[in-house]
C-alpha atoms as a PDB file:
ATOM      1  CA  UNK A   1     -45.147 -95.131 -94.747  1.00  0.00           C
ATOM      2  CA  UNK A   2     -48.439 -96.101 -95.174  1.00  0.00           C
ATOM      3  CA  UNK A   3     -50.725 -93.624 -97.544  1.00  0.00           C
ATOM      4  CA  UNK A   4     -53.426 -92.979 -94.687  1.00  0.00           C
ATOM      5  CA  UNK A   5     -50.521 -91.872 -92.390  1.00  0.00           C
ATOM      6  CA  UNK A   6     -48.926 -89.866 -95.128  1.00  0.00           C
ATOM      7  CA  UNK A   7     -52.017 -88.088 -96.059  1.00  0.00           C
ATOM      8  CA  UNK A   8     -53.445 -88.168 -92.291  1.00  0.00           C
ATOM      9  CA  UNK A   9     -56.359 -90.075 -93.158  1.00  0.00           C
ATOM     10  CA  UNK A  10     -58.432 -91.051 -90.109  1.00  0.00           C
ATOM     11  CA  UNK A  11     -60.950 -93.262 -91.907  1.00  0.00           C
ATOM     12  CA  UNK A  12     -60.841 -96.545 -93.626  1.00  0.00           C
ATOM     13  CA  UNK A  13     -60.351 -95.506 -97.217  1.00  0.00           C
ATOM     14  CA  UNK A  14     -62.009 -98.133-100.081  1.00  0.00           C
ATOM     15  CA  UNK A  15     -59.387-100.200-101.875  1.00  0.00           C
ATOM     16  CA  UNK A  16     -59.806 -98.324-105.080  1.00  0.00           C
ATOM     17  CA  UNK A  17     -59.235 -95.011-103.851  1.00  0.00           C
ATOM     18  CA  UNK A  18     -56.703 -96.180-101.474  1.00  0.00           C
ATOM     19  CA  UNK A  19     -54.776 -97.206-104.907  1.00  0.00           C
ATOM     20  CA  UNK A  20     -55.383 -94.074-107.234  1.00  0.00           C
ATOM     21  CA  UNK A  21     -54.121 -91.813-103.804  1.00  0.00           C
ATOM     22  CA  UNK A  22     -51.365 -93.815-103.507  1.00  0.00           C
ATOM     23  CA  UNK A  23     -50.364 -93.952-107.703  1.00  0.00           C
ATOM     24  CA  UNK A  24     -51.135 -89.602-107.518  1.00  0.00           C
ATOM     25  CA  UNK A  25     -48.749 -89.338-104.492  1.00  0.00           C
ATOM     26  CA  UNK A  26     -45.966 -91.418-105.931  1.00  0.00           C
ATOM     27  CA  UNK A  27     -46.434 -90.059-109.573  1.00  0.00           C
ATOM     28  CA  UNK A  28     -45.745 -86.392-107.231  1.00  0.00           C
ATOM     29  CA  UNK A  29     -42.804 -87.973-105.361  1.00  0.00           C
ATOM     30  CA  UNK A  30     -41.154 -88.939-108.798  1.00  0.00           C
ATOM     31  CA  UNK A  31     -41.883 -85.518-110.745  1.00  0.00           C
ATOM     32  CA  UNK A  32     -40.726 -83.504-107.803  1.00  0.00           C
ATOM     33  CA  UNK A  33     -37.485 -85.570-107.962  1.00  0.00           C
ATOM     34  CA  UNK A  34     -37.144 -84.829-111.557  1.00  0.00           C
ATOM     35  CA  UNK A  35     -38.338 -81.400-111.467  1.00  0.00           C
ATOM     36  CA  UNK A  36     -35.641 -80.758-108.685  1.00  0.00           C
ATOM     37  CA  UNK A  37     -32.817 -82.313-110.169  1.00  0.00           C
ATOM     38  CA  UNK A  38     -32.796 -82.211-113.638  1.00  0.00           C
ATOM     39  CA  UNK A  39     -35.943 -79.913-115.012  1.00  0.00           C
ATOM     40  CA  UNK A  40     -35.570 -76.675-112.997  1.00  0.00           C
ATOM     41  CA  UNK A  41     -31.928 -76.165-113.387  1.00  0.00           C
ATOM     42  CA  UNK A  42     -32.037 -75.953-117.063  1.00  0.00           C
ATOM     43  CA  UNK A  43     -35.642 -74.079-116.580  1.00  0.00           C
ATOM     44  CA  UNK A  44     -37.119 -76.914-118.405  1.00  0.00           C
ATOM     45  CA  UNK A  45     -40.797 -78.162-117.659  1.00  0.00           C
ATOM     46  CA  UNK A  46     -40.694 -81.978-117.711  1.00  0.00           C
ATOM     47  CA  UNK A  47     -43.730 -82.059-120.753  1.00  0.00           C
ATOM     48  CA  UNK A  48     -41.084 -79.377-122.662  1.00  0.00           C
ATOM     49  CA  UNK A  49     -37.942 -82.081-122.153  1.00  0.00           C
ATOM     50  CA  UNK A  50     -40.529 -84.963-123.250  1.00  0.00           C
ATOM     51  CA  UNK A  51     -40.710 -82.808-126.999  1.00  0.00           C
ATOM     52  CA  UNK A  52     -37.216 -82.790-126.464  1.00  0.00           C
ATOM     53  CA  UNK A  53     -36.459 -86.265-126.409  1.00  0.00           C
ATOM     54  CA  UNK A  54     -39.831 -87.338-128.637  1.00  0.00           C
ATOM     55  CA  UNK A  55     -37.636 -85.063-131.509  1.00  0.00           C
ATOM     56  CA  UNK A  56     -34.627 -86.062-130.665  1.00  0.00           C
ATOM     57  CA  UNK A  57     -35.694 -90.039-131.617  1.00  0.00           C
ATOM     58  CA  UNK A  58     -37.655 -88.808-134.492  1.00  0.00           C
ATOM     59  CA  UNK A  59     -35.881 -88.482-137.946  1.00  0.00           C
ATOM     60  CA  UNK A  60     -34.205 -85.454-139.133  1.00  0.00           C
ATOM     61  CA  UNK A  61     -38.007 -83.946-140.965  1.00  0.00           C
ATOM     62  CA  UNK A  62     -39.102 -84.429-137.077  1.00  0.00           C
ATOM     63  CA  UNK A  63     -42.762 -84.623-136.243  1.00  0.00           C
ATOM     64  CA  UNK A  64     -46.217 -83.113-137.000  1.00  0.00           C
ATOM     65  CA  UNK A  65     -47.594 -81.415-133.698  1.00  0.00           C
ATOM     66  CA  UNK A  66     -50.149 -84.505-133.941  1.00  0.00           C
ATOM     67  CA  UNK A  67     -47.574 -86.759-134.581  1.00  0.00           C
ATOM     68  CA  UNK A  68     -45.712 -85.559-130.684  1.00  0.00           C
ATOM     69  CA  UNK A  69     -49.085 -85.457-129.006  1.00  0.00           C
ATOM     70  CA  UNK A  70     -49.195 -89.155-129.906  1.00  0.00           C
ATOM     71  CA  UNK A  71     -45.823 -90.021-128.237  1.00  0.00           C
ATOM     72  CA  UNK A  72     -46.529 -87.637-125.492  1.00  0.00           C
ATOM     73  CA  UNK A  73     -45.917 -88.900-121.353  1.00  0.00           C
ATOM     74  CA  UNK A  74     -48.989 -86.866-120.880  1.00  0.00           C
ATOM     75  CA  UNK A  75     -51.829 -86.898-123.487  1.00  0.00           C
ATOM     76  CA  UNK A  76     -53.423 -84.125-122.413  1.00  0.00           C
ATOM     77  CA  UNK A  77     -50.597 -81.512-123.045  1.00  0.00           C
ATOM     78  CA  UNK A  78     -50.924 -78.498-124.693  1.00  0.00           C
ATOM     79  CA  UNK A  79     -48.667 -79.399-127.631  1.00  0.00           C
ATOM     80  CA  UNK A  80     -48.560 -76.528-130.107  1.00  0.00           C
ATOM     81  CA  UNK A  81     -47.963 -74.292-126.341  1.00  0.00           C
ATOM     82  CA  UNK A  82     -45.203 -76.419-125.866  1.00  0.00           C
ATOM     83  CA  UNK A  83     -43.701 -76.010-129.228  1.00  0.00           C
ATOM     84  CA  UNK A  84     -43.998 -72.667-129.139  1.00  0.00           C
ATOM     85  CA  UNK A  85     -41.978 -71.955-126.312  1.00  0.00           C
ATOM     86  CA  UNK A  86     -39.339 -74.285-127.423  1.00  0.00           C
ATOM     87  CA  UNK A  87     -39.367 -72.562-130.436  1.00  0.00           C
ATOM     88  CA  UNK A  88     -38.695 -69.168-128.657  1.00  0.00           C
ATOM     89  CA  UNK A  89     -36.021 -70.447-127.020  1.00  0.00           C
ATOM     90  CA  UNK A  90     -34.275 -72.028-130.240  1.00  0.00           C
ATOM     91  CA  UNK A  91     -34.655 -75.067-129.322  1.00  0.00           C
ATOM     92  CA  UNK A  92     -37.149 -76.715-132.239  1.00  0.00           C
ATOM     93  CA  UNK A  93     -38.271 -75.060-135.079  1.00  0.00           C
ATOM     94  CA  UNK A  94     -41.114 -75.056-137.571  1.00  0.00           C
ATOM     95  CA  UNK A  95     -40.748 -76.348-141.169  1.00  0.00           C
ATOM     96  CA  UNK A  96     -42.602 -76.182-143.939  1.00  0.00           C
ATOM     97  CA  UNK A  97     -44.421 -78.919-144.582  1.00  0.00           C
ATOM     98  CA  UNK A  98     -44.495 -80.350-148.148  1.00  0.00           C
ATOM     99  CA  UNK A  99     -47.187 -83.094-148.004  1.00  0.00           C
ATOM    100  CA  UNK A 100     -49.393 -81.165-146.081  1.00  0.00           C
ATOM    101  CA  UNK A 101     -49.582 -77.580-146.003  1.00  0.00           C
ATOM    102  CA  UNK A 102     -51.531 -77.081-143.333  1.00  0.00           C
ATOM    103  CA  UNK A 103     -49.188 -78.390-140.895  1.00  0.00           C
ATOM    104  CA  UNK A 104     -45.765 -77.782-139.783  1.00  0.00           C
ATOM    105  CA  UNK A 105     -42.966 -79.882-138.893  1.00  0.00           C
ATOM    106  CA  UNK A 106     -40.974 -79.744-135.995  1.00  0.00           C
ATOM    107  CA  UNK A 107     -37.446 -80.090-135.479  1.00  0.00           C
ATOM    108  CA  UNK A 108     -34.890 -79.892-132.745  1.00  0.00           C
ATOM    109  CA  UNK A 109     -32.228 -77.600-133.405  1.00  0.00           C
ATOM    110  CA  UNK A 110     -28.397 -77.949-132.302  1.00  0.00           C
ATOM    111  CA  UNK A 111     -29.232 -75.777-129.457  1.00  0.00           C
ATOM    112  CA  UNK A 112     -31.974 -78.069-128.664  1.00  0.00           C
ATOM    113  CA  UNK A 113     -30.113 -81.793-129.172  1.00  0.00           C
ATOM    114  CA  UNK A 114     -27.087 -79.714-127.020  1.00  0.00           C
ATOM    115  CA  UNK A 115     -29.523 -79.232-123.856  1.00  0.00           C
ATOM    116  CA  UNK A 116     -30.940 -82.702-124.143  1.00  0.00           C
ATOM    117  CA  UNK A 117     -27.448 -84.500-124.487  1.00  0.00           C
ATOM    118  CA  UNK A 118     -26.068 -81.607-121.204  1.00  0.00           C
ATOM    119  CA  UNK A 119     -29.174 -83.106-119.233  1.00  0.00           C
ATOM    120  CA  UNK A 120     -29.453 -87.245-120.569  1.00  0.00           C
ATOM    121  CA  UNK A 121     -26.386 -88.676-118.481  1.00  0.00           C
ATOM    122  CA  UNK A 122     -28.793 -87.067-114.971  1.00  0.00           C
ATOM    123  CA  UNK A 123     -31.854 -88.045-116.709  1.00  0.00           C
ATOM    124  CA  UNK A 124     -29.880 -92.096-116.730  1.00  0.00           C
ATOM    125  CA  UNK A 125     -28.273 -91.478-113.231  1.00  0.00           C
ATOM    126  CA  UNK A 126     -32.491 -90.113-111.868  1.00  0.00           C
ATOM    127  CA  UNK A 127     -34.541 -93.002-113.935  1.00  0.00           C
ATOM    128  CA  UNK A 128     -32.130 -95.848-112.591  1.00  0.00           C
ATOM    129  CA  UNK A 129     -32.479 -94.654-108.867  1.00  0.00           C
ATOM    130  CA  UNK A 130     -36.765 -94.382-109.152  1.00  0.00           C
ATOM    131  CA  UNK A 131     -36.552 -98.441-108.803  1.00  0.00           C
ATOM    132  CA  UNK A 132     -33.912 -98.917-107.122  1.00  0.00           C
ATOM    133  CA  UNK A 133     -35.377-100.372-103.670  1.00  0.00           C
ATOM    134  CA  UNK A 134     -37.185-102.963-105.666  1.00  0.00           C
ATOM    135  CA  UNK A 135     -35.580-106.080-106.649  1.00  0.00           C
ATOM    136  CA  UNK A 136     -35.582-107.190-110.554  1.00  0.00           C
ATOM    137  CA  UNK A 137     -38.721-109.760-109.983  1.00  0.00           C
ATOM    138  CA  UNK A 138     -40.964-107.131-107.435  1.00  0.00           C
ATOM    139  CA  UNK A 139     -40.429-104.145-110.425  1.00  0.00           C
ATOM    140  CA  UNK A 140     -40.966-106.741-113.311  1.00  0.00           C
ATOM    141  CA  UNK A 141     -44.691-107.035-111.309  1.00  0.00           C
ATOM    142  CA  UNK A 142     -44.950-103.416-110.521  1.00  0.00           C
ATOM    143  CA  UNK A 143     -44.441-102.880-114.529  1.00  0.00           C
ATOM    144  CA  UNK A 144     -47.409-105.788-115.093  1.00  0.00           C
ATOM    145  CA  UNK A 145     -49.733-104.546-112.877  1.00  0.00           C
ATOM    146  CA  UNK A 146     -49.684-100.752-113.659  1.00  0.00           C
ATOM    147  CA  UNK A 147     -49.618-101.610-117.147  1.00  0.00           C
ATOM    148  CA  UNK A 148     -52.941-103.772-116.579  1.00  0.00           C
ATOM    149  CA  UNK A 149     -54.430-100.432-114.656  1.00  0.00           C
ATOM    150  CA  UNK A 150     -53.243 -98.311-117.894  1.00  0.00           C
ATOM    151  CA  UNK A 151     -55.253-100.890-120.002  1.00  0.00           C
ATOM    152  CA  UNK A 152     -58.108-100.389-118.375  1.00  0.00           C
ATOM    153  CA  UNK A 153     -58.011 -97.259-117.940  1.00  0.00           C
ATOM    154  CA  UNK A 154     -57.338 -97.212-120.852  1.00  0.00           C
ATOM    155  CA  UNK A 155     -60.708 -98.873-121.903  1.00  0.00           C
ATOM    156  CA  UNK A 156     -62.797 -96.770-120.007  1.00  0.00           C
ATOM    157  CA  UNK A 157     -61.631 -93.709-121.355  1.00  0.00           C
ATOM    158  CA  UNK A 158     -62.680 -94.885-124.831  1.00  0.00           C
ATOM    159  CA  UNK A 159     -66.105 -95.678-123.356  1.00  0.00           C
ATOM    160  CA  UNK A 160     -66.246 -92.481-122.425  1.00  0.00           C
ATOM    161  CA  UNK A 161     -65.631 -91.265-125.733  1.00  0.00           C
ATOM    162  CA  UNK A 162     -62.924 -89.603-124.537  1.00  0.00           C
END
């Protein structure tokens, strides 16, 4: 369906805001499929599975809070919020940090890695169906041209100062 149907839209809309509305309302079609299937069973917020996963990869010391923010889906979470209710939920904990004592570590506990490896074989089955109506060559240009958008968004954040 076309995005001016889908949103009702009775005016011509300009290119550029005809793509960002349709990017916003896809980006909510995917994290409502997520959220539904694999994030809200396990009461789980999909930012709170990312520190999950970012952990899980990491080495056994796991990551500085600045160190998660960097590897973060979205860059403008609340990462020490995050950690903290992971962390009341034994999921990750806080360890001392011996280079730097101003900072913590943070690890993902047994409880934690248990949760993420209950919830990775849906997370496969969910991430192999998002592209599945596009054939190998139409998502290999989907994945160019959104990463070209990311770019420069990319660069006009940073001339922003932002």
């Amino acid at each position: 369906m076309h995005i001016q149907e889908e949103l009702q839209i009775t005016k011509p809309l300009e290119p550029g805001h005809e793509v960002a509305l349709a990017l916003l309302l896809t980006r909510e079609y995917v994290a409502r499929l997520f959220d539904q299937a694999l994030y809200e069973p396990e009461d789980l917020s999909d930012q709170q599975f990312n520190v999950l996963r970012i952990l899980k990869g990491g080495g056994k010391d796991g990551y500085l809070v600045k160190d998660i923010r960097c590897r973060m889906i979205y860059r403008f979470a609340d990462v020490p919020r995050l950690v903290n209710r992971l962390e009341a939920r034994g999921l990750v904990k806080r360890c001392e940090n011996p280079a730097d004592r101003r900072g913590s570590r943070v690890q993902i506990t047994a409880k934690g890695l248990a949760l993420e490896a209950r919830m990775h074989d849906r997370h496969q089955a969910l991430s192999q169906q998002v592209d599945r109506c596009l054939s190998a060559e139409e998502r290999d240009q989907l994945l160019a041209m959104l990463e070209r958008l990311r770019d420069d968004y990319r660069a006009q954040l940073e001339a922003l100062g932002k």
